[in-house]
PDB file of N, CA and C in Angstrom:
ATOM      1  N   UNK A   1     -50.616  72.671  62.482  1.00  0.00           N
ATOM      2  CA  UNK A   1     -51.767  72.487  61.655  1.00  0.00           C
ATOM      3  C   UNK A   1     -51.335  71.714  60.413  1.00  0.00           C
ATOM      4  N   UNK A   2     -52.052  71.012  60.011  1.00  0.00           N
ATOM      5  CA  UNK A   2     -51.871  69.969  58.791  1.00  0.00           C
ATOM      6  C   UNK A   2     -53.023  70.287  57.829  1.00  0.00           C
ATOM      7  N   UNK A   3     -52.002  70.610  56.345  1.00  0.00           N
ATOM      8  CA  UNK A   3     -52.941  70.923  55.215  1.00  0.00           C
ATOM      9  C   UNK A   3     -54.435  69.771  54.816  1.00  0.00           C
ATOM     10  N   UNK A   4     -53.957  68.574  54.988  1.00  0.00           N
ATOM     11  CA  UNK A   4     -54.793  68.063  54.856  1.00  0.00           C
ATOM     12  C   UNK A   4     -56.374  67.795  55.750  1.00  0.00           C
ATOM     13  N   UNK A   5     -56.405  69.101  56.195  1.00  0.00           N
ATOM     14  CA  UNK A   5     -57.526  69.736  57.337  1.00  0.00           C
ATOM     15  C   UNK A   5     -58.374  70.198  56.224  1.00  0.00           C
ATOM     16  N   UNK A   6     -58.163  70.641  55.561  1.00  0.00           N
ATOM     17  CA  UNK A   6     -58.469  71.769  54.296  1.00  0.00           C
ATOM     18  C   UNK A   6     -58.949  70.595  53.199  1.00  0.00           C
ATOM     19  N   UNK A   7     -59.864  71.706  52.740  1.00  0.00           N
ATOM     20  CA  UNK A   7     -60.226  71.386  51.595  1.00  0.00           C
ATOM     21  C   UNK A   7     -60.381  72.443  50.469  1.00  0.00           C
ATOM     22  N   UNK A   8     -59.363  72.982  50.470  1.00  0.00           N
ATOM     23  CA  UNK A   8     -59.194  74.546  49.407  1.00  0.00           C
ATOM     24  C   UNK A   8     -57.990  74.050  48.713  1.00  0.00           C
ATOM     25  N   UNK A   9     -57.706  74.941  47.897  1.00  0.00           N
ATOM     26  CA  UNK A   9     -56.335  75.399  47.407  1.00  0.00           C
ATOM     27  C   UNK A   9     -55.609  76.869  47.458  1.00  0.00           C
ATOM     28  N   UNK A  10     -56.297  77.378  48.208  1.00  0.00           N
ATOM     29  CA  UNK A  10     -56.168  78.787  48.719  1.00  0.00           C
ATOM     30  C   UNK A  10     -56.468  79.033  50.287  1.00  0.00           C
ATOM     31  N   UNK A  11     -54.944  79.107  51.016  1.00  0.00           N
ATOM     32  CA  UNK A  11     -54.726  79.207  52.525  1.00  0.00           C
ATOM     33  C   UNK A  11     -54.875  80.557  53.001  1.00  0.00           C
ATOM     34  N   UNK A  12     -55.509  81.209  53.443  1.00  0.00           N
ATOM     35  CA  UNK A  12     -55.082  82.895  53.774  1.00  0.00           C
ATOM     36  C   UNK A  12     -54.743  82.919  55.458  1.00  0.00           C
ATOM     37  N   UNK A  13     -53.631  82.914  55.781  1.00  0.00           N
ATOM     38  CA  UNK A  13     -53.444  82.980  57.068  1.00  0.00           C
ATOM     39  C   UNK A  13     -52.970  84.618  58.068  1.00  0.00           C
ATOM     40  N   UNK A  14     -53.433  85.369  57.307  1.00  0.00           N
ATOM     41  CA  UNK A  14     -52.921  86.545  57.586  1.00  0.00           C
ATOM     42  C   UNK A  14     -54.103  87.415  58.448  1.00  0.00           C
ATOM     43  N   UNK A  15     -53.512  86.784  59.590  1.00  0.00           N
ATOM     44  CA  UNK A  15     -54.354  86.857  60.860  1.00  0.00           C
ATOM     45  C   UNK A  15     -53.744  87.879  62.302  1.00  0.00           C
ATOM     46  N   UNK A  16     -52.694  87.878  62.032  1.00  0.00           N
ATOM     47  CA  UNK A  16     -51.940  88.866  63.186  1.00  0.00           C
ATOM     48  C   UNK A  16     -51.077  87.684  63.945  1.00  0.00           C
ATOM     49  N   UNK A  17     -51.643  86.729  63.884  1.00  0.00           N
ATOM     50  CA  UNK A  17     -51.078  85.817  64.712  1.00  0.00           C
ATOM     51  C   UNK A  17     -49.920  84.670  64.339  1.00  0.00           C
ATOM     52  N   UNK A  18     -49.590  83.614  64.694  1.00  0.00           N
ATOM     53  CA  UNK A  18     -47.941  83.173  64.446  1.00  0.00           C
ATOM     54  C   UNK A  18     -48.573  81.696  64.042  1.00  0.00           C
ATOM     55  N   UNK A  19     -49.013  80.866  62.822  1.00  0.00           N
ATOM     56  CA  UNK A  19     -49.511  80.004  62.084  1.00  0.00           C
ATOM     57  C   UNK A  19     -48.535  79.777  61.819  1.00  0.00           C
ATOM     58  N   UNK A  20     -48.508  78.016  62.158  1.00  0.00           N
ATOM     59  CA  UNK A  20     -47.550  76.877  61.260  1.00  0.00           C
ATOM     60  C   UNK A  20     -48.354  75.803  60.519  1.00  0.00           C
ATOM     61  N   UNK A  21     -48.163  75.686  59.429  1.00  0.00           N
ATOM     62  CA  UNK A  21     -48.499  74.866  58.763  1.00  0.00           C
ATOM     63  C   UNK A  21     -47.141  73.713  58.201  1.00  0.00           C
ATOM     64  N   UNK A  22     -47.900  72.424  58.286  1.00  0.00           N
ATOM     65  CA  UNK A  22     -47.226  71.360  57.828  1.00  0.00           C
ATOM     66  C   UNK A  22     -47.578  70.488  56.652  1.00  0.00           C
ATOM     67  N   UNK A  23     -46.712  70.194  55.952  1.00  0.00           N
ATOM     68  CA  UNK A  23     -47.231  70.006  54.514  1.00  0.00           C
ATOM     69  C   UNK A  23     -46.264  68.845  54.053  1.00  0.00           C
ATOM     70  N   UNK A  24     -47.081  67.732  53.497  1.00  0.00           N
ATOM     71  CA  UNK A  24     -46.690  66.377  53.013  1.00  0.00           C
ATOM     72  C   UNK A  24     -47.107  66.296  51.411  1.00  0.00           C
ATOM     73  N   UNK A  25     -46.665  66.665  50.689  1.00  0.00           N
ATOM     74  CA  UNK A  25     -46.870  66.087  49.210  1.00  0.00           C
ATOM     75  C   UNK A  25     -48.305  65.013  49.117  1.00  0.00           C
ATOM     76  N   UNK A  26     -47.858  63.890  49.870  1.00  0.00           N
ATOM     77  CA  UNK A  26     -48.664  62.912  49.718  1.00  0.00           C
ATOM     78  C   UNK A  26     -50.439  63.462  50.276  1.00  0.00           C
ATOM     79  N   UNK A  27     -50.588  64.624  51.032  1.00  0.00           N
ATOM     80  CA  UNK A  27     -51.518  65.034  51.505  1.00  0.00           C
ATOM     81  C   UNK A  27     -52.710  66.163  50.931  1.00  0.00           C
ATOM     82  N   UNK A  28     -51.342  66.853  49.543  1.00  0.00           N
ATOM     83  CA  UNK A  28     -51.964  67.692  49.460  1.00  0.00           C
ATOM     84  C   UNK A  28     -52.373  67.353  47.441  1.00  0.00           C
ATOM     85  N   UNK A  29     -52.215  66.340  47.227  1.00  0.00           N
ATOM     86  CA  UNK A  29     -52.469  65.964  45.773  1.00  0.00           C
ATOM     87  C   UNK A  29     -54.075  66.383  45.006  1.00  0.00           C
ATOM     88  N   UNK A  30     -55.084  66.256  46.115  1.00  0.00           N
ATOM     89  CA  UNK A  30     -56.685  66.403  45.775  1.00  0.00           C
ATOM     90  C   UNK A  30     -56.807  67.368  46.303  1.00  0.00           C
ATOM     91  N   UNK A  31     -56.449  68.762  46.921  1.00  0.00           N
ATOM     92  CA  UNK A  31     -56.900  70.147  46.669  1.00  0.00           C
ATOM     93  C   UNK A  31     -56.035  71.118  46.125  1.00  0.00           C
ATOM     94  N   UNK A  32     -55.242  70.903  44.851  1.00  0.00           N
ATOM     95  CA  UNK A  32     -54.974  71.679  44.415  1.00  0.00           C
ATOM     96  C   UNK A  32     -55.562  72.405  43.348  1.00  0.00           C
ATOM     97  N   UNK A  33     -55.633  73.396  42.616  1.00  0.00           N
ATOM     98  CA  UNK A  33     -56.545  74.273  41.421  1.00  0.00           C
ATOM     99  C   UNK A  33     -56.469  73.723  40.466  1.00  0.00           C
ATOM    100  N   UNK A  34     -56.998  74.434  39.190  1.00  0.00           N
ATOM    101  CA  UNK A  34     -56.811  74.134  37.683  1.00  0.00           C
ATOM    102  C   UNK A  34     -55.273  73.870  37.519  1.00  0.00           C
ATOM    103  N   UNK A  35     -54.511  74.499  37.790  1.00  0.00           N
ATOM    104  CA  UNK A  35     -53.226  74.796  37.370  1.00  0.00           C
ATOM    105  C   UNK A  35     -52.114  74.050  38.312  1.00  0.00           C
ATOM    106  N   UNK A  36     -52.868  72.558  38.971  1.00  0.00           N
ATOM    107  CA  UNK A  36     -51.614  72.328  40.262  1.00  0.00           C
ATOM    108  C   UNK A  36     -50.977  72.815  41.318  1.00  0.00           C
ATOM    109  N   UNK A  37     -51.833  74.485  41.803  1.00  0.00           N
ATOM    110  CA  UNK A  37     -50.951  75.114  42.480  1.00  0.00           C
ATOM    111  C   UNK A  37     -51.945  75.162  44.041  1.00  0.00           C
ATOM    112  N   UNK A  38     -51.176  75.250  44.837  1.00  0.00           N
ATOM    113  CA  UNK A  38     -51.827  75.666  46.148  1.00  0.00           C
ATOM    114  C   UNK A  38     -50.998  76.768  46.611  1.00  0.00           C
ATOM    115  N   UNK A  39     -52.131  77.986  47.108  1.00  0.00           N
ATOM    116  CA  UNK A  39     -51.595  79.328  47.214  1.00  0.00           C
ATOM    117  C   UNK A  39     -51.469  79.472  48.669  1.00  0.00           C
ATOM    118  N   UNK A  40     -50.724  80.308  49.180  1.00  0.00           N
ATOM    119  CA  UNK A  40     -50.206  79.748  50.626  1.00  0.00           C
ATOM    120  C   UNK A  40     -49.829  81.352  51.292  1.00  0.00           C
ATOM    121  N   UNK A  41     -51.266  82.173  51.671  1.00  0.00           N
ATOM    122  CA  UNK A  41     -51.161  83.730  52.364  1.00  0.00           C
ATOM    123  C   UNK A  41     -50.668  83.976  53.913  1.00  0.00           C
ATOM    124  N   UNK A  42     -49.972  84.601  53.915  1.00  0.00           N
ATOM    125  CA  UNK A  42     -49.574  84.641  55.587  1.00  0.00           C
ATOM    126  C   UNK A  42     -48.574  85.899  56.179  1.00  0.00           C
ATOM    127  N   UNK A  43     -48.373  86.099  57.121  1.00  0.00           N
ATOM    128  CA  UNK A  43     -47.856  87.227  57.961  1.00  0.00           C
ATOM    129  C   UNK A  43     -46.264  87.078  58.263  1.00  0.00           C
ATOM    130  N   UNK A  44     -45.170  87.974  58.732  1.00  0.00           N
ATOM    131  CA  UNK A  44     -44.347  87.590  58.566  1.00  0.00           C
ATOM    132  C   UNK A  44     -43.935  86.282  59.873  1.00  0.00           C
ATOM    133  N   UNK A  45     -44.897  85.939  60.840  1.00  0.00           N
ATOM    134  CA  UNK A  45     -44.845  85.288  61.976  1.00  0.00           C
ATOM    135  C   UNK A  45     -45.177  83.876  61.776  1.00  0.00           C
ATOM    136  N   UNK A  46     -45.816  83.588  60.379  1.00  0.00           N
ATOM    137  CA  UNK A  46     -46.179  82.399  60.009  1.00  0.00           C
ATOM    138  C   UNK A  46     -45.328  81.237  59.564  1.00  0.00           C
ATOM    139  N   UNK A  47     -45.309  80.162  59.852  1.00  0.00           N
ATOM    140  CA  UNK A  47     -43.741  79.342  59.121  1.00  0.00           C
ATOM    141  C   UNK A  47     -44.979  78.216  58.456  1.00  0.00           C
ATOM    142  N   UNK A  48     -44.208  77.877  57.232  1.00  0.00           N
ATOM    143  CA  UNK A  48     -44.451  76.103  56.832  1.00  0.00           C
ATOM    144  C   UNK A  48     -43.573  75.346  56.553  1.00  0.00           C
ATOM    145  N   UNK A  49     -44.083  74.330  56.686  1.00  0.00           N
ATOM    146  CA  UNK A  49     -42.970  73.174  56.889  1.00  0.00           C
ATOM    147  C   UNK A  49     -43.254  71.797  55.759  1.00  0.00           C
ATOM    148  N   UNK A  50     -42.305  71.874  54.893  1.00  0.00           N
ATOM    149  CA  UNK A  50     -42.184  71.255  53.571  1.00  0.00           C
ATOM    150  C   UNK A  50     -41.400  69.707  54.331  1.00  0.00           C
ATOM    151  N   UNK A  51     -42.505  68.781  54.628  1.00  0.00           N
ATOM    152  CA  UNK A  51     -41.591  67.708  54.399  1.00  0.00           C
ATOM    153  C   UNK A  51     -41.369  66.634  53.644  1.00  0.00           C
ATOM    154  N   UNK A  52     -39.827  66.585  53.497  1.00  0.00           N
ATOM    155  CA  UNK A  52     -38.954  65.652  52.578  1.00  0.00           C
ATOM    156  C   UNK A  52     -37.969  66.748  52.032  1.00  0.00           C
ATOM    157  N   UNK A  53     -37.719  67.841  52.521  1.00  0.00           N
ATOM    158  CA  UNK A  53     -37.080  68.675  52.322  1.00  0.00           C
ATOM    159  C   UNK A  53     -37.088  69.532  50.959  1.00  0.00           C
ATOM    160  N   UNK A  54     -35.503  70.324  51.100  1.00  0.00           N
ATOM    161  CA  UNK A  54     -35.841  71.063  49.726  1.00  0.00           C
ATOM    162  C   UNK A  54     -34.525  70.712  48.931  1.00  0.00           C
ATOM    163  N   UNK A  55     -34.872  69.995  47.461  1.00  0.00           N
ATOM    164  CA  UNK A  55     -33.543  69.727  46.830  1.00  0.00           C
ATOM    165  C   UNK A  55     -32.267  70.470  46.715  1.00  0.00           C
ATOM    166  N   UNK A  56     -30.984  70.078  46.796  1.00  0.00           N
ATOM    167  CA  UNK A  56     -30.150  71.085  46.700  1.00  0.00           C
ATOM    168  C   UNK A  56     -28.718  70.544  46.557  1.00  0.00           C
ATOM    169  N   UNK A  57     -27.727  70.771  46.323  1.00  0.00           N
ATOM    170  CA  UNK A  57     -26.258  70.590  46.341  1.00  0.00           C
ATOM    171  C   UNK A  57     -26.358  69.938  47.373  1.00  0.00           C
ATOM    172  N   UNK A  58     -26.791  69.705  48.152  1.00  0.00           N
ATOM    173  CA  UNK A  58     -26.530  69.184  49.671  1.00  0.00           C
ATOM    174  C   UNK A  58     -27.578  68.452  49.447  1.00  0.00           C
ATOM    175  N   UNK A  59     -28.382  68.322  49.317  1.00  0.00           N
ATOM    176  CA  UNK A  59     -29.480  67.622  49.416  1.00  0.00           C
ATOM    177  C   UNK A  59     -30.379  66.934  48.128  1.00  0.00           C
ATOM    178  N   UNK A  60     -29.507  66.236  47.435  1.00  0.00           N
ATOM    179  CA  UNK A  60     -30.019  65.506  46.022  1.00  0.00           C
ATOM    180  C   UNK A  60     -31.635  64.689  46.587  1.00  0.00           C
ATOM    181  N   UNK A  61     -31.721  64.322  47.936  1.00  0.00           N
ATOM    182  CA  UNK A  61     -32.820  63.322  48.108  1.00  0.00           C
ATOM    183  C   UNK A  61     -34.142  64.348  48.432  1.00  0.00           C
ATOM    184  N   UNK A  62     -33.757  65.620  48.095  1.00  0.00           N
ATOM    185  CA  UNK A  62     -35.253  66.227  48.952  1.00  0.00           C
ATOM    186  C   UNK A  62     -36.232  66.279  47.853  1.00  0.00           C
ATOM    187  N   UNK A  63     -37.779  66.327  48.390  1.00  0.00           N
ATOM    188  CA  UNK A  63     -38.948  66.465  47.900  1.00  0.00           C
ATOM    189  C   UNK A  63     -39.032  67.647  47.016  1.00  0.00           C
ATOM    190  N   UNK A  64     -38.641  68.358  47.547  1.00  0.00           N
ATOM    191  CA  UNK A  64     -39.429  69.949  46.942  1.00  0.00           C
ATOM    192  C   UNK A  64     -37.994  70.606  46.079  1.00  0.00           C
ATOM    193  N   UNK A  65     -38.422  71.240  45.598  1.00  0.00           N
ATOM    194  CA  UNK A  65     -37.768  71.851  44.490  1.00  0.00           C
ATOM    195  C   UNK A  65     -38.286  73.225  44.523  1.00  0.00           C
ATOM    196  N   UNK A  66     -37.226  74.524  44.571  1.00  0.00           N
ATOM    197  CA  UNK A  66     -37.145  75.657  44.980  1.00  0.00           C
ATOM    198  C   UNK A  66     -37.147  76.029  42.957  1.00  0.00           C
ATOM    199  N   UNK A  67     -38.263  77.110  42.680  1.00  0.00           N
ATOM    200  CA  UNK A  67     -38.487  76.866  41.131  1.00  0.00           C
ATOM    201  C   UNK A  67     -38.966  78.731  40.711  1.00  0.00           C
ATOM    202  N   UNK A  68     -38.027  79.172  41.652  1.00  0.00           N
ATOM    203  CA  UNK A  68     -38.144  81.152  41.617  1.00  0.00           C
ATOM    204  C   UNK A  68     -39.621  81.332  42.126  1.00  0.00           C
ATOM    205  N   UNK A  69     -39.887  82.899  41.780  1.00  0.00           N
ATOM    206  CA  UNK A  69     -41.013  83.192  42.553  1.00  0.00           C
ATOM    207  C   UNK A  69     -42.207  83.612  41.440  1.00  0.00           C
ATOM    208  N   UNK A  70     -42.862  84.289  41.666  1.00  0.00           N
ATOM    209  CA  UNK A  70     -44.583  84.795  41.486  1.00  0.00           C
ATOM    210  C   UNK A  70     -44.926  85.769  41.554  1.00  0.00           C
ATOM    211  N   UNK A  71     -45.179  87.040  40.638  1.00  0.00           N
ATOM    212  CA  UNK A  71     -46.314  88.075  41.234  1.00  0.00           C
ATOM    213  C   UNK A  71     -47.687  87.955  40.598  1.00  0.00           C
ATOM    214  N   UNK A  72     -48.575  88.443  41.164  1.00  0.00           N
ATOM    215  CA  UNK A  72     -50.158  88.441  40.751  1.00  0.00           C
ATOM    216  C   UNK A  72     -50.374  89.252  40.612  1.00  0.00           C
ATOM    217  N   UNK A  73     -51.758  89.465  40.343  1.00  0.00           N
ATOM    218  CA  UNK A  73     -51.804  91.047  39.888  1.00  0.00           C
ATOM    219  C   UNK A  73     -52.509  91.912  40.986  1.00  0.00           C
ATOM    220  N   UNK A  74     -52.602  91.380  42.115  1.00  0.00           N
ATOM    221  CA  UNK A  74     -52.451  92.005  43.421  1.00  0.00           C
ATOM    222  C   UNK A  74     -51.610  92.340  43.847  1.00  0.00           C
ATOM    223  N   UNK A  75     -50.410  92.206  43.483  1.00  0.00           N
ATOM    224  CA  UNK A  75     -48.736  92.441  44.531  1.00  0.00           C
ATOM    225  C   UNK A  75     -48.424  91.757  45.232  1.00  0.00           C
ATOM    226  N   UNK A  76     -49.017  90.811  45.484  1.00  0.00           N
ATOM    227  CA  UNK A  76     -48.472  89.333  46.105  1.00  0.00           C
ATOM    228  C   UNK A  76     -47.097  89.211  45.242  1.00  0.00           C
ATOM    229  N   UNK A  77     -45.919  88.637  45.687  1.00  0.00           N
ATOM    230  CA  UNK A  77     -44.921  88.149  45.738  1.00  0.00           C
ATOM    231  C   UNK A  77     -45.027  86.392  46.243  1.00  0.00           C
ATOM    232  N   UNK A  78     -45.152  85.526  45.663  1.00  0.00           N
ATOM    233  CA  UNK A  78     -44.926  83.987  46.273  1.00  0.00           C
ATOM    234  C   UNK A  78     -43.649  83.506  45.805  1.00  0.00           C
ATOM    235  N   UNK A  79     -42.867  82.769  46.849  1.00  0.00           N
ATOM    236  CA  UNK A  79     -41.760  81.446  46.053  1.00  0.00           C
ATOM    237  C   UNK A  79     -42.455  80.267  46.149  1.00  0.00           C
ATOM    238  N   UNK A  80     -42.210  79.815  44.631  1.00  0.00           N
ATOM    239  CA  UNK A  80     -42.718  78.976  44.422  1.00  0.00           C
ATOM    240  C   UNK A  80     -41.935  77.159  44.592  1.00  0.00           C
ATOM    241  N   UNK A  81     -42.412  76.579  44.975  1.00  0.00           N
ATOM    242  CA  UNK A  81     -41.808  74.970  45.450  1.00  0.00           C
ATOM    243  C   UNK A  81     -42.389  73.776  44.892  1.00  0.00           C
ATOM    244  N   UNK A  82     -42.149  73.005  44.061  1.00  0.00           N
ATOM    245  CA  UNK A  82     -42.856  72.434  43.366  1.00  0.00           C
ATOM    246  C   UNK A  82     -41.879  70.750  43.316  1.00  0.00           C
ATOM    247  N   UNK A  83     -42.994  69.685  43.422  1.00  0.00           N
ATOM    248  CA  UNK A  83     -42.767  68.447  43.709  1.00  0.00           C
ATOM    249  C   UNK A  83     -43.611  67.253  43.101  1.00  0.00           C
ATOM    250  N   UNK A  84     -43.265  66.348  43.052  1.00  0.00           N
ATOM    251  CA  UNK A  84     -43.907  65.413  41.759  1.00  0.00           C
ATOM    252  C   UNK A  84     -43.317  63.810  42.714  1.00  0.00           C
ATOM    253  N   UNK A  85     -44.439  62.684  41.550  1.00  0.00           N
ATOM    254  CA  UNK A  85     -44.256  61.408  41.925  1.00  0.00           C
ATOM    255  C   UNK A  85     -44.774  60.767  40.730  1.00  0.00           C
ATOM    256  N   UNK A  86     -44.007  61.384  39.743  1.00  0.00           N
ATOM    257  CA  UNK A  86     -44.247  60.897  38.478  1.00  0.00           C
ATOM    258  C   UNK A  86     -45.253  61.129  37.578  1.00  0.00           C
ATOM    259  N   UNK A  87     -46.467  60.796  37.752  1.00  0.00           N
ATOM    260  CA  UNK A  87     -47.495  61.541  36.531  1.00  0.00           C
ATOM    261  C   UNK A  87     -47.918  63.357  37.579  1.00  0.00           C
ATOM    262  N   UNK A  88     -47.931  62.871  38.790  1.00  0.00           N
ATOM    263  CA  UNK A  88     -48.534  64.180  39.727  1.00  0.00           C
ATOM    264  C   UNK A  88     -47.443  64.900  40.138  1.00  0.00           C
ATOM    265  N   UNK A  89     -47.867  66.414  39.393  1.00  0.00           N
ATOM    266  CA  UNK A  89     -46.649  67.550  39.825  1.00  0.00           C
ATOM    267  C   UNK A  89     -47.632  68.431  40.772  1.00  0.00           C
ATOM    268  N   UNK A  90     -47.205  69.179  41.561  1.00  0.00           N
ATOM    269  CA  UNK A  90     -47.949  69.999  42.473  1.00  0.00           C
ATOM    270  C   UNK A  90     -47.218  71.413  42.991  1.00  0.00           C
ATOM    271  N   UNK A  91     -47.740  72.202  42.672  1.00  0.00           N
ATOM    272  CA  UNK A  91     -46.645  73.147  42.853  1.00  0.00           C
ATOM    273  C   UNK A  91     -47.367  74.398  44.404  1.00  0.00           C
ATOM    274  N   UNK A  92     -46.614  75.003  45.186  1.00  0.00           N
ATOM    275  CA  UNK A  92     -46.685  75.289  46.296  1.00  0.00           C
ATOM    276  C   UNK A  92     -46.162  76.966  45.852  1.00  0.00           C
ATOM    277  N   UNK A  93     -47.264  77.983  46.048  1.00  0.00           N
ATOM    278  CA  UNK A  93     -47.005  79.784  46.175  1.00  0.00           C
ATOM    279  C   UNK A  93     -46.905  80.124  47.553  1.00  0.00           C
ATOM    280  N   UNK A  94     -45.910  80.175  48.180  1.00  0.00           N
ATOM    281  CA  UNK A  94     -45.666  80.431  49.468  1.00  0.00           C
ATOM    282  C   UNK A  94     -45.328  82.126  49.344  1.00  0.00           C
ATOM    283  N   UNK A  95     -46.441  82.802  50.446  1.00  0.00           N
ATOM    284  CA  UNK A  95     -46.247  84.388  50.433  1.00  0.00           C
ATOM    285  C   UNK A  95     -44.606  84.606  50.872  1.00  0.00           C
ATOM    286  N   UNK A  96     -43.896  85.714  50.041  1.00  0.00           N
ATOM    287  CA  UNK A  96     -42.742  85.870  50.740  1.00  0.00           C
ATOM    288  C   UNK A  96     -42.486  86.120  51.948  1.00  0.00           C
ATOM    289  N   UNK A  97     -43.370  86.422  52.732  1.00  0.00           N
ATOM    290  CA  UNK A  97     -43.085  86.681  54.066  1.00  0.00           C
ATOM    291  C   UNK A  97     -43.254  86.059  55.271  1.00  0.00           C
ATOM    292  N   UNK A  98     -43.490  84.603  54.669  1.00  0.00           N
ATOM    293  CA  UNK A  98     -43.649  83.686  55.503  1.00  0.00           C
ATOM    294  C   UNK A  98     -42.250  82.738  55.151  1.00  0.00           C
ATOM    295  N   UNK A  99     -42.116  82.249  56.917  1.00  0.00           N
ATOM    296  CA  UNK A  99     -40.724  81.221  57.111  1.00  0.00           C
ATOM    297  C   UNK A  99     -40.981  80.388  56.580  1.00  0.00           C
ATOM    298  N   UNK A 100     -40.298  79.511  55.368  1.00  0.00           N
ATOM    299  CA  UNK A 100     -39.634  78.258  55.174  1.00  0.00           C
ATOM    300  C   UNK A 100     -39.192  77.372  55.592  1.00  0.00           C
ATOM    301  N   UNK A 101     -39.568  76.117  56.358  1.00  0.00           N
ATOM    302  CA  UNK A 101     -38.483  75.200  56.859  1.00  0.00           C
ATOM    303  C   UNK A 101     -38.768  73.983  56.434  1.00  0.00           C
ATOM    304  N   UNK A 102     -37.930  72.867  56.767  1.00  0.00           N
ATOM    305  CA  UNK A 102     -38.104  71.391  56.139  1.00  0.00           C
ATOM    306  C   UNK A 102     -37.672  70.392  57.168  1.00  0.00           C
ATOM    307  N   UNK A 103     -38.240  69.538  57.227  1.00  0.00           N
ATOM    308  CA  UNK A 103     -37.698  68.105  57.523  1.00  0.00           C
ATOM    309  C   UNK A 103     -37.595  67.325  56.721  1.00  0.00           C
TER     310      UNK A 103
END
């Protein structure tokens, strides 16, 4: 599934079932909130997939940037991932219990 299906900034995928979502920076610039963020709910069976990767010692060229986590005042727990292209920063609340991966 590709974010740019959507027209929210709030994903709730916590369905019982095993949801992948795929996610391009360049896709998700016009539905994010007041605050740049797109909130990202899901089960522990759910994965998303950050591509351009995630910056790191190993990886100076990746997109996303790993920037600690989130609680709300629901008990949500998110890590948060956050990525830019100069004036546009966009930042990504991924539920902790959903898989992480990158290309």
């Amino acid at each position: 599934m590709k974010i740019n299906q959507y027209l929210s900034s709030k994903f709730d995928f916590k369905n019982g079932k095993e949801d992948v979502l795929a996610i391009k920076f360049e896709d998700i610039l016009d539905i994010t909130n007041n605050d740049d963020e797109i909130i990202i709910l899901g089960d522990k069976d759910d994965k998303v997939i950050l591509h351009g990767g995630i910056k790191s010692e190993n990886n100076e060229d990746g997109k996303w940037e790993s920037s600690g986590t989130k609680n709300d005042e629901e008990g949500n727990t998110y890590n948060i991932y956050q990525s830019s292209n100069g004036s546009n920063i966009v930042k990504l609340l991924i539920e902790d219990d959903i898989d992480i991966n990158t290309i």
